[in-house]
C-alpha atoms as a PDB file:
ATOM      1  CA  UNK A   1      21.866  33.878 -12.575  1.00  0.00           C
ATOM      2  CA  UNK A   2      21.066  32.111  -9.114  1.00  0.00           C
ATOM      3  CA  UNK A   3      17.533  31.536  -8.162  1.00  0.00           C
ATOM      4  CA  UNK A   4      15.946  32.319  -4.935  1.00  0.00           C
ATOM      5  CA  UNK A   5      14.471  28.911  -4.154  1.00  0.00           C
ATOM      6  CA  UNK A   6      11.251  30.448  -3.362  1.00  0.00           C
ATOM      7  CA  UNK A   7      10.970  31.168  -6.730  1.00  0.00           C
ATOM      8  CA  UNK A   8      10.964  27.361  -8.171  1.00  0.00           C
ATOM      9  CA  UNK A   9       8.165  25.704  -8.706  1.00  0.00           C
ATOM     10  CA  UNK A  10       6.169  24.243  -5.798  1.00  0.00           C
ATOM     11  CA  UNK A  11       7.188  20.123  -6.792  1.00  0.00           C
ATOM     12  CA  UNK A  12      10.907  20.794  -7.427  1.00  0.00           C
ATOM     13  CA  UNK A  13      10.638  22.476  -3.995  1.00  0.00           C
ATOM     14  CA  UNK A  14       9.243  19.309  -2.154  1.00  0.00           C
ATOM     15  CA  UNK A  15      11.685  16.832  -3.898  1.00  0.00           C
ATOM     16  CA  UNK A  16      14.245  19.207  -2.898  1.00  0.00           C
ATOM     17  CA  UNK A  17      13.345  19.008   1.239  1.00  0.00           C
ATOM     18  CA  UNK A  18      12.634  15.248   0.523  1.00  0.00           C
ATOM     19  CA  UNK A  19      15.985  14.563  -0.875  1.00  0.00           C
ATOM     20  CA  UNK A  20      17.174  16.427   2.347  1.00  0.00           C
ATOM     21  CA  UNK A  21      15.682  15.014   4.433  1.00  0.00           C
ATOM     22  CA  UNK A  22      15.656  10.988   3.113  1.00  0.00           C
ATOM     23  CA  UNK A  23      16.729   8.434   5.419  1.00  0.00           C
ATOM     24  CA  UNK A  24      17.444   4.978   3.825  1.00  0.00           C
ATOM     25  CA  UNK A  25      15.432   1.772   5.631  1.00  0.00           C
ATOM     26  CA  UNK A  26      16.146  -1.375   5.899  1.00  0.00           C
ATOM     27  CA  UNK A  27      13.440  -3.849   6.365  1.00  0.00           C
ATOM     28  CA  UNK A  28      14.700  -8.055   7.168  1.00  0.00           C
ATOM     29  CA  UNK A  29      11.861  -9.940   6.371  1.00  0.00           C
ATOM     30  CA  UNK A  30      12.241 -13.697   6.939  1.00  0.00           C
ATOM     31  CA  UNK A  31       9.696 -16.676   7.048  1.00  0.00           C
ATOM     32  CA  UNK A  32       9.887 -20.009   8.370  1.00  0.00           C
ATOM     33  CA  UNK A  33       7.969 -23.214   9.517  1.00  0.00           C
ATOM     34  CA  UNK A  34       8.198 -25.655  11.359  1.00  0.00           C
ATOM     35  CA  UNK A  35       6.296 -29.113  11.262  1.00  0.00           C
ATOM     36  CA  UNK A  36       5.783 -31.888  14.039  1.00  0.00           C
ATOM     37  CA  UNK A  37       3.682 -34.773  13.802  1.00  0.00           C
ATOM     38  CA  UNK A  38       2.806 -36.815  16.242  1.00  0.00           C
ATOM     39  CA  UNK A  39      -0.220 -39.210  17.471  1.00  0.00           C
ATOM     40  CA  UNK A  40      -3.117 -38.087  19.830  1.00  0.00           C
ATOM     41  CA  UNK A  41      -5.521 -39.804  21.457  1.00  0.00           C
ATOM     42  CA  UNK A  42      -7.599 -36.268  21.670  1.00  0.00           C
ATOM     43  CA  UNK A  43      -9.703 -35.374  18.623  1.00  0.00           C
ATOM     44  CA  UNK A  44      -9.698 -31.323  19.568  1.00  0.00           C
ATOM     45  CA  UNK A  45      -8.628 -29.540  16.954  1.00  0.00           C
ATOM     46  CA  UNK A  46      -7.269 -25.925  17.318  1.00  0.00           C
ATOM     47  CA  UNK A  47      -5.820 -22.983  16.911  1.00  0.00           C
ATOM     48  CA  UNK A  48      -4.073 -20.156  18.263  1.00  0.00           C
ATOM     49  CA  UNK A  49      -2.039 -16.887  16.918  1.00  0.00           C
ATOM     50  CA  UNK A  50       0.493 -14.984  19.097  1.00  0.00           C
ATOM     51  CA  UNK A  51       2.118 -11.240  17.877  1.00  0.00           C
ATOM     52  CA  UNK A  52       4.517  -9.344  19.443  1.00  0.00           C
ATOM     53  CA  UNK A  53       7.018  -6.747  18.847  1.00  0.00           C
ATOM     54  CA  UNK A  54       9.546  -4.279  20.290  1.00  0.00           C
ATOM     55  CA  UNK A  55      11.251  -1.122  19.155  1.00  0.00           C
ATOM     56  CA  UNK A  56      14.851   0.466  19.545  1.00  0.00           C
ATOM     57  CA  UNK A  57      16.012   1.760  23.206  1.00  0.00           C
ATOM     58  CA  UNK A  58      15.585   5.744  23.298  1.00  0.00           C
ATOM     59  CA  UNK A  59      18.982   7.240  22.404  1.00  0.00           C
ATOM     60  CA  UNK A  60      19.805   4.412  20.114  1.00  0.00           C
ATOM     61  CA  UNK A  61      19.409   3.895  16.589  1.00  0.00           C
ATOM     62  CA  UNK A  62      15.888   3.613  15.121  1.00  0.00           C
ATOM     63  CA  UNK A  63      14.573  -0.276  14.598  1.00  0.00           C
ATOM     64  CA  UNK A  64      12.182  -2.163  15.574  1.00  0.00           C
ATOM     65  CA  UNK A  65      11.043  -5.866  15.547  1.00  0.00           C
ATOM     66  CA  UNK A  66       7.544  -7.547  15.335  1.00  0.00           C
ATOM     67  CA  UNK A  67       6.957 -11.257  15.396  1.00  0.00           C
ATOM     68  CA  UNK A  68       3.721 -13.931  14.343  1.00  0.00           C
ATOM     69  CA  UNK A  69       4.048 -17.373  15.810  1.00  0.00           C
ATOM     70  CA  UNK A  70       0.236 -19.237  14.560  1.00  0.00           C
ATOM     71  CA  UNK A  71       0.203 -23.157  16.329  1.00  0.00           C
ATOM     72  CA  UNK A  72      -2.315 -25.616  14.770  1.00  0.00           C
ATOM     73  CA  UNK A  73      -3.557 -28.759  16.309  1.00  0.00           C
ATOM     74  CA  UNK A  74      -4.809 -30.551  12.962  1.00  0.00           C
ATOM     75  CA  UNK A  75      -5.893 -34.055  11.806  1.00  0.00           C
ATOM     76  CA  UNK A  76      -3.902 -36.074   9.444  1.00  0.00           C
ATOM     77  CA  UNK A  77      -5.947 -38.596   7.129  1.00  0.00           C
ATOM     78  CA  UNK A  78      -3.059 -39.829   5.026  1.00  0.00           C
ATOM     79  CA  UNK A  79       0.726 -39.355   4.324  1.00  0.00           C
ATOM     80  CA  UNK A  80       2.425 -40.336   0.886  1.00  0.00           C
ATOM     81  CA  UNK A  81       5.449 -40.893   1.579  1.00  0.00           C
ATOM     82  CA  UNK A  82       6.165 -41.739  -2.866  1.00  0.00           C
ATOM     83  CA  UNK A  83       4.395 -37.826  -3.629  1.00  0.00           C
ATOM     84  CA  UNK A  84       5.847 -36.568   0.203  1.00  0.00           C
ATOM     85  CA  UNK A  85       2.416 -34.975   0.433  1.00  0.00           C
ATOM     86  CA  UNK A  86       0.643 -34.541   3.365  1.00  0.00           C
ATOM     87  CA  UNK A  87      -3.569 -34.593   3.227  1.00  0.00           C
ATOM     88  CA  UNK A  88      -4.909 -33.505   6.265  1.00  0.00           C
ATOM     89  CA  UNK A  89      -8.835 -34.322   7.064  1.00  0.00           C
ATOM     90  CA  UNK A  90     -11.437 -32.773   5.537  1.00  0.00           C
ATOM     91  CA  UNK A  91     -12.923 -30.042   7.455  1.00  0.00           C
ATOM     92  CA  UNK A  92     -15.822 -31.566   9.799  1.00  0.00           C
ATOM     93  CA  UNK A  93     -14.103 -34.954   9.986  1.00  0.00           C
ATOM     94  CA  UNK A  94     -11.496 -35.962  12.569  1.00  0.00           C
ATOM     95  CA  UNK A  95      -9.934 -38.808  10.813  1.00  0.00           C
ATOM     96  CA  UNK A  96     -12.668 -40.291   8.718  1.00  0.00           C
ATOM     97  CA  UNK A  97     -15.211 -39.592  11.627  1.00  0.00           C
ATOM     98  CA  UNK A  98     -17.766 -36.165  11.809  1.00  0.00           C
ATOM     99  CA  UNK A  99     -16.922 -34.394  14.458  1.00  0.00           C
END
């Protein structure tokens, strides 16, 4: 005997309109960085974030984009080149000196 989907209970309902109505998203995530060192005779130290983003064109298919860029300025105290480790300055020193 068919059931009136009225009848059903109230959760197989909603799984019922959300497997209707399911979309499948994908989401590209990627991460990168990039490193440049280079000598300064300024001892500022600084830094600074950017975001931005954009979505799809009305009319075309949903997406969407958004975007982090952070820049540092930083001191270096040492480099070893045997470990490839870099150790920047402690914080409140700009190359052995307080700042």
């Amino acid at each position: 005997m068919a059931r009136n989907s009225a009848s059903w209970p109230a959760k197989t309902r909603a799984s019922r309109a959300v497997r209707e109505w399911a979309t499948v998203v994908t989401i590209v995530y990627s991460q990168a960085a990039l490193v440049r060192m280079a000598k300064s005779a300024s001892s500022k130290r600084e830094v600074s974030i950017t975001q931005s983003g954009s979505r799809a064109e009305l009319g075309q298919k949903p997406g969407g984009r958004a975007q982090q860029e952070v820049k540092a300025v930083a001191s270096i105290e040492k480099i070893d080149a045997a470990t490839k480790h870099v150790h920047p300055a402690r914080a409140g020193t700009h190359g052995g000196r307080p700042t």
